[in-house]
Protein backbone atom coordinates (compact mmCIF):
# COMPACT_ATOMS: atom_id res chain seq x y z
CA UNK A 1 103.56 106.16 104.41
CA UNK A 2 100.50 105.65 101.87
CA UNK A 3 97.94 108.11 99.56
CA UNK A 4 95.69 109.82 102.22
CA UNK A 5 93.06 109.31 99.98
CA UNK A 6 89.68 109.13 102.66
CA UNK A 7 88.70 110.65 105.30
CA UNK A 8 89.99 109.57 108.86
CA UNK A 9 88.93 111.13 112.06
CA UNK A 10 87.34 114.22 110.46
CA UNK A 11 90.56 115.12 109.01
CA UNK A 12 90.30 116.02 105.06
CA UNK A 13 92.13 113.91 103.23
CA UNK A 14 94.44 115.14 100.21
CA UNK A 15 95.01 113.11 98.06
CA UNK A 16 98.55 113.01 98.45
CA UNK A 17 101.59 110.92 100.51
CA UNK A 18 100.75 111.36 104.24
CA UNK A 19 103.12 110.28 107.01
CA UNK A 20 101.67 108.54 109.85
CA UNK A 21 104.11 108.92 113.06
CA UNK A 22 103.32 105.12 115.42
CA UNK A 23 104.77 103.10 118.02
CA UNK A 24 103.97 100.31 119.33
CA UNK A 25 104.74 97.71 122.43
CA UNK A 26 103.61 94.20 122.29
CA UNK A 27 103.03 91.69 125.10
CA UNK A 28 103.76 88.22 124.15
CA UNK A 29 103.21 85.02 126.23
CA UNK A 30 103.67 81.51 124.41
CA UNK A 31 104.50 83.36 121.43
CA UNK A 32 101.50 85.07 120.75
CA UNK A 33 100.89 88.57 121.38
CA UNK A 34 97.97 89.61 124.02
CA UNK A 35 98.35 92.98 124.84
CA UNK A 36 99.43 96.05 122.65
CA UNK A 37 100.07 99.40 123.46
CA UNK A 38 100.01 101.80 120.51
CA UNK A 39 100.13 105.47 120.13
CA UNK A 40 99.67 107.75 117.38
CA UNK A 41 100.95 111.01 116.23
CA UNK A 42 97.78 112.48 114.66
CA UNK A 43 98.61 116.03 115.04
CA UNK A 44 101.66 115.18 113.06
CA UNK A 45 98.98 114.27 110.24
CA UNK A 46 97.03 116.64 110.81
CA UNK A 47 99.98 119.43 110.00
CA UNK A 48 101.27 117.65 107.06
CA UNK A 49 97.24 118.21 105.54
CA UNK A 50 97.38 122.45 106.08
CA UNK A 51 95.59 122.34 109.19
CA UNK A 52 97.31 123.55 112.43
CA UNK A 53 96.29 122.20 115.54
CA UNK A 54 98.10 124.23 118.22
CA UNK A 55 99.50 127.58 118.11
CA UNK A 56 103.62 127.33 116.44
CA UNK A 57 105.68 125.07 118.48
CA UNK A 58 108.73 125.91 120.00
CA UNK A 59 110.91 123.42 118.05
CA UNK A 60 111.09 122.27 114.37
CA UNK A 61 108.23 119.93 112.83
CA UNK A 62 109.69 117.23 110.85
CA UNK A 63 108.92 114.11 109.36
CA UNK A 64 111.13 112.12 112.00
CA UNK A 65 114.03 110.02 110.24
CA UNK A 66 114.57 106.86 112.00
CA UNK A 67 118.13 106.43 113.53
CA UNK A 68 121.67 107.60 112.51
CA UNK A 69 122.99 104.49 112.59
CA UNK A 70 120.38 102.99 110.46
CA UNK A 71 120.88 99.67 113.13
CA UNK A 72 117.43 100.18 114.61
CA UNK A 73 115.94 97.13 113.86
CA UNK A 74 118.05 93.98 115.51
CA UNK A 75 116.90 90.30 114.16
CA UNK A 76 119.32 88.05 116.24
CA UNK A 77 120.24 88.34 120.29
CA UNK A 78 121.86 91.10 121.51
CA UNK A 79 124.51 91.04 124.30
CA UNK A 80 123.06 91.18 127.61
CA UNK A 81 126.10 93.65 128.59
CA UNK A 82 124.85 96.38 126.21
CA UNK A 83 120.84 95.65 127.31
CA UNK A 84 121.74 96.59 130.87
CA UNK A 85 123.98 99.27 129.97
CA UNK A 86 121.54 100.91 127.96
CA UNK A 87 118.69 100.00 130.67
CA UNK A 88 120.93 101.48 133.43
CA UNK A 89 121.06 105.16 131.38
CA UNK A 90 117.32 104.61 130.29
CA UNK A 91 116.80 104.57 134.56
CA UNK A 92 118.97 107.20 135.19
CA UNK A 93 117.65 109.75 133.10
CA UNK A 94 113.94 108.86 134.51
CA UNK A 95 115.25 109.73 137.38
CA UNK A 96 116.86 112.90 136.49
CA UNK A 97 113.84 113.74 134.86
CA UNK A 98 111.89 112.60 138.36
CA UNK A 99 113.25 115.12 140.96
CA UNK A 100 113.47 118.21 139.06
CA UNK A 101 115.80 119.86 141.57
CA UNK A 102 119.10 118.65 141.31
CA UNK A 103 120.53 122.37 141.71
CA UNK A 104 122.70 122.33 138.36
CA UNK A 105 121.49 124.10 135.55
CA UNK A 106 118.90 122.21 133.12
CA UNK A 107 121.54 122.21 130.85
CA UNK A 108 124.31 120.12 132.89
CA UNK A 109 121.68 118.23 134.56
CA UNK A 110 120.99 116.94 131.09
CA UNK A 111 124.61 116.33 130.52
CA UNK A 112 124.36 113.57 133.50
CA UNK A 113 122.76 111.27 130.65
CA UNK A 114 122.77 112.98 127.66
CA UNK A 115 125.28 113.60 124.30
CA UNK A 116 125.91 117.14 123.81
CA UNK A 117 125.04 116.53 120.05
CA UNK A 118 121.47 114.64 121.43
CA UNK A 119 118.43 114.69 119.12
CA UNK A 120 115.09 114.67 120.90
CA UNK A 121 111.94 114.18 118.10
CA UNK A 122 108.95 115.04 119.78
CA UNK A 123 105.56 114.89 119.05
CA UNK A 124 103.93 117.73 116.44
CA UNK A 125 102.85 120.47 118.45
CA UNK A 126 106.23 120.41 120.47
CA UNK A 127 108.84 119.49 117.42
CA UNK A 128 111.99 117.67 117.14
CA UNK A 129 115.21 119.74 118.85
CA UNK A 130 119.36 119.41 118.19
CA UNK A 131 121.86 119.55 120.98
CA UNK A 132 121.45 119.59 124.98
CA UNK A 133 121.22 123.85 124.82
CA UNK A 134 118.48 123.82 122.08
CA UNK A 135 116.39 120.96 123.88
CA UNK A 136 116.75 122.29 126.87
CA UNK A 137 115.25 126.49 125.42
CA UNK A 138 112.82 124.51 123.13
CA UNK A 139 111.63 121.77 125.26
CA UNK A 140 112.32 120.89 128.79
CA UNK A 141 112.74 124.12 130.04
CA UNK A 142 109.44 125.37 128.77
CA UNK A 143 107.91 122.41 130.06
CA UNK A 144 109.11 122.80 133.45
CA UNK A 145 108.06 126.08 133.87
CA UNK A 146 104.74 124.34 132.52
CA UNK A 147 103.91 122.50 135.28
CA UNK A 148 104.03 121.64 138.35
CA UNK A 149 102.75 118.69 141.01
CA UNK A 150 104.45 116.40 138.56
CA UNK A 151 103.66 112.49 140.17
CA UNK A 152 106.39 110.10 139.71
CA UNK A 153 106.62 107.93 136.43
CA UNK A 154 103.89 105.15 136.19
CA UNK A 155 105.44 102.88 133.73
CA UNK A 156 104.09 99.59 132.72
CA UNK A 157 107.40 98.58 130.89
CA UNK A 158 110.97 99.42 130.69
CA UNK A 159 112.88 97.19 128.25
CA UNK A 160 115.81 97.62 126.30
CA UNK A 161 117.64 95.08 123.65
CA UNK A 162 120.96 96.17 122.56
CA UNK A 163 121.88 100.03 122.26
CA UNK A 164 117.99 100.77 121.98
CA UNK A 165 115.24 100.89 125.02
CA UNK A 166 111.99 102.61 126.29
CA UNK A 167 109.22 102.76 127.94
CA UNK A 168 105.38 103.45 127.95
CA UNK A 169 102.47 104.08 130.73
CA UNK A 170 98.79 104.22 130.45
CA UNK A 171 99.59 107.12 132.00
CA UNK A 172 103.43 107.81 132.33
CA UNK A 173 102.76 110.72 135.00
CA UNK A 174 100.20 113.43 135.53
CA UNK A 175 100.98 117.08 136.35
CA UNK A 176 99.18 120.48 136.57
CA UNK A 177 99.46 122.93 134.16
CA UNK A 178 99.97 126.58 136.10
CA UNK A 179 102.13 128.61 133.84
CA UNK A 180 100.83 127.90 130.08
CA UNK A 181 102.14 124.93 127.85
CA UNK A 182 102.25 124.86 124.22
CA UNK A 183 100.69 128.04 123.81
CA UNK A 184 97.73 127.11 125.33
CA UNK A 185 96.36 128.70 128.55
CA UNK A 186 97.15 127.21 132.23
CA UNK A 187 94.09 125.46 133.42
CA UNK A 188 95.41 124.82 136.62
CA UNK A 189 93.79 121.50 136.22
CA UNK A 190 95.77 117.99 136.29
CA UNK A 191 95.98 116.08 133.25
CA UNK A 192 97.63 112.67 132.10
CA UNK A 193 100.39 112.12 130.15
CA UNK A 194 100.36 109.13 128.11
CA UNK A 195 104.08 108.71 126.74
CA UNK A 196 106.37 106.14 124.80
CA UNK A 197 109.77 106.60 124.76
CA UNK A 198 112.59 105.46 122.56
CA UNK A 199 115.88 105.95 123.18
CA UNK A 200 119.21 105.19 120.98
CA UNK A 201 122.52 105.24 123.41
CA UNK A 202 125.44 106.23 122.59
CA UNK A 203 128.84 105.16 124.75
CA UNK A 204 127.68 105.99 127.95
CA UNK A 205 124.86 108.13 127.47
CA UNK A 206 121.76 109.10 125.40
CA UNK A 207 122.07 109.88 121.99
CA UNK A 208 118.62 109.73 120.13
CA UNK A 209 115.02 109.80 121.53
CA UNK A 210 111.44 109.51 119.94
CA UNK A 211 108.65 110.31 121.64
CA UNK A 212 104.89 109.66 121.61
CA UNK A 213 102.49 111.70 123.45
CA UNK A 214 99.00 111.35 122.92
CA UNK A 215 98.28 114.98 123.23
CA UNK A 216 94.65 114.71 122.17
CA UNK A 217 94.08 112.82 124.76
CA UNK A 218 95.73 115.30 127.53
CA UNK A 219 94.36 118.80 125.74
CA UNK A 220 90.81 116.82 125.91
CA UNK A 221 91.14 116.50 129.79
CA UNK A 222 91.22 120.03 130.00
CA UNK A 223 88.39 120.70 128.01
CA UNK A 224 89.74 120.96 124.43
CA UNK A 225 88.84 118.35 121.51
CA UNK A 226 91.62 119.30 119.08
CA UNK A 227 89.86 116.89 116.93
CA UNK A 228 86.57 118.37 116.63
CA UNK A 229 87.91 121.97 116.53
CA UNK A 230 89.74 120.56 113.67
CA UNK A 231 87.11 118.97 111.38
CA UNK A 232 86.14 122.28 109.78
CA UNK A 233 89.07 124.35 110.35
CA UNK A 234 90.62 125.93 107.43
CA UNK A 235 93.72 124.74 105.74
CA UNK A 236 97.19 126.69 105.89
């Protein structure tokens, strides 16, 4: 959080508090770090400053809270029972997500891995949605019907410490947008999806997820700079 007092990226500044949505994954060898990964939810920004960068998303747009436990951030070792446990769900779910046929409903698919009471904060653009029937109307249903030719997952690391895991990929998966996504046209035209996910588990299953998606970067691959359209767009 800080004044958005200059101009970043063409986007106006205001003068006021700005929020600026990040996560990051580190690579450390002899304890010094050599390789970061880090993603940035500009759109988010960009909404808080008047400007909207993609027609109304299908779920809420929030400045994302961290997590309900407030236990997020874990200074001493963690017990290696919990890591794989919440490992093991972080692997099922990617492959739940994976096959995209299981022949249940999207709804008790998502109940394989899932609380009923889940949150899932996505990115601005796509918005943060409450409980297995709302994510699945707001998020992954529209996205399935999205896409198709999805490619398996691409990741570069899986980790998880404690109750808390992810994962990241330079890019996660590519797929081909044939039935409109966002609001935006189908393009018929593959794109990459670069994607960090963090996941809080609860019990057995998945209770909390933030996710990154650098959606400039996948909008630009089919031939729209959302930042340039942007620079001298008018304010809400």
């Amino acid at each position: 959080m800080g004044l958005f007092n200059n101009e970043w990226l063409g986007i106006a500044p205001t003068g006021k508090m700005a929020f600026l949505r990040y996560c990051e994954f580190n690579q450390v060898e002899n304890g010094k770090i050599i390789e970061t990964a880090m993603y940035f939810d500009i759109p988010h920004l960009m909404m808080q400053t008047g400007l909207q960068p993609f027609p109304p998303q299908t779920a809420a747009h929030l400045v994302q809270p961290g997590p309900m436990t407030h236990d997020g951030r874990m200074l001493g070792p963690q017990p290696a029972e919990e890591r794989e446990k919440t490992l093991g769900t972080i692997n099922a779910i990617i492959s739940d997500i994976g096959q995209w046929n299981s022949g249940l409903s999207l709804e008790d698919e998502l109940r394989w891995t899932w609380c009923e009471d889940m949150i899932w904060r996505g990115p601005a653009g796509i918005g943060a949605t409450y409980t297995i029937e709302r994510y699945a109307k707001q998020h992954s249903g529209p996205f399935r019907a999205g896409f198709t030719d999805r490619s398996k997952t691409k990741h570069i690391c899986r980790m998880a410490e404690g109750h808390y895991g992810g994962f990241f990929g330079l890019p996660n998966f590519t797929a081909r947008p044939t039935g409109g996504f966002m609001g935006m046209p189908a393009t018929d035209k593959a794109g990459e999806f670069r994607v960090i996910d963090i996941y809080r588990r609860e019990g057995d299953k998945l209770a909390e997820n933030w996710i990154f998606i650098d959606l400039l970067h996948f909008w630009n691959q089919q031939g729209v700079d959302i930042l340039a359209r942007m620079k001298y767009a008018p304010r809400a």
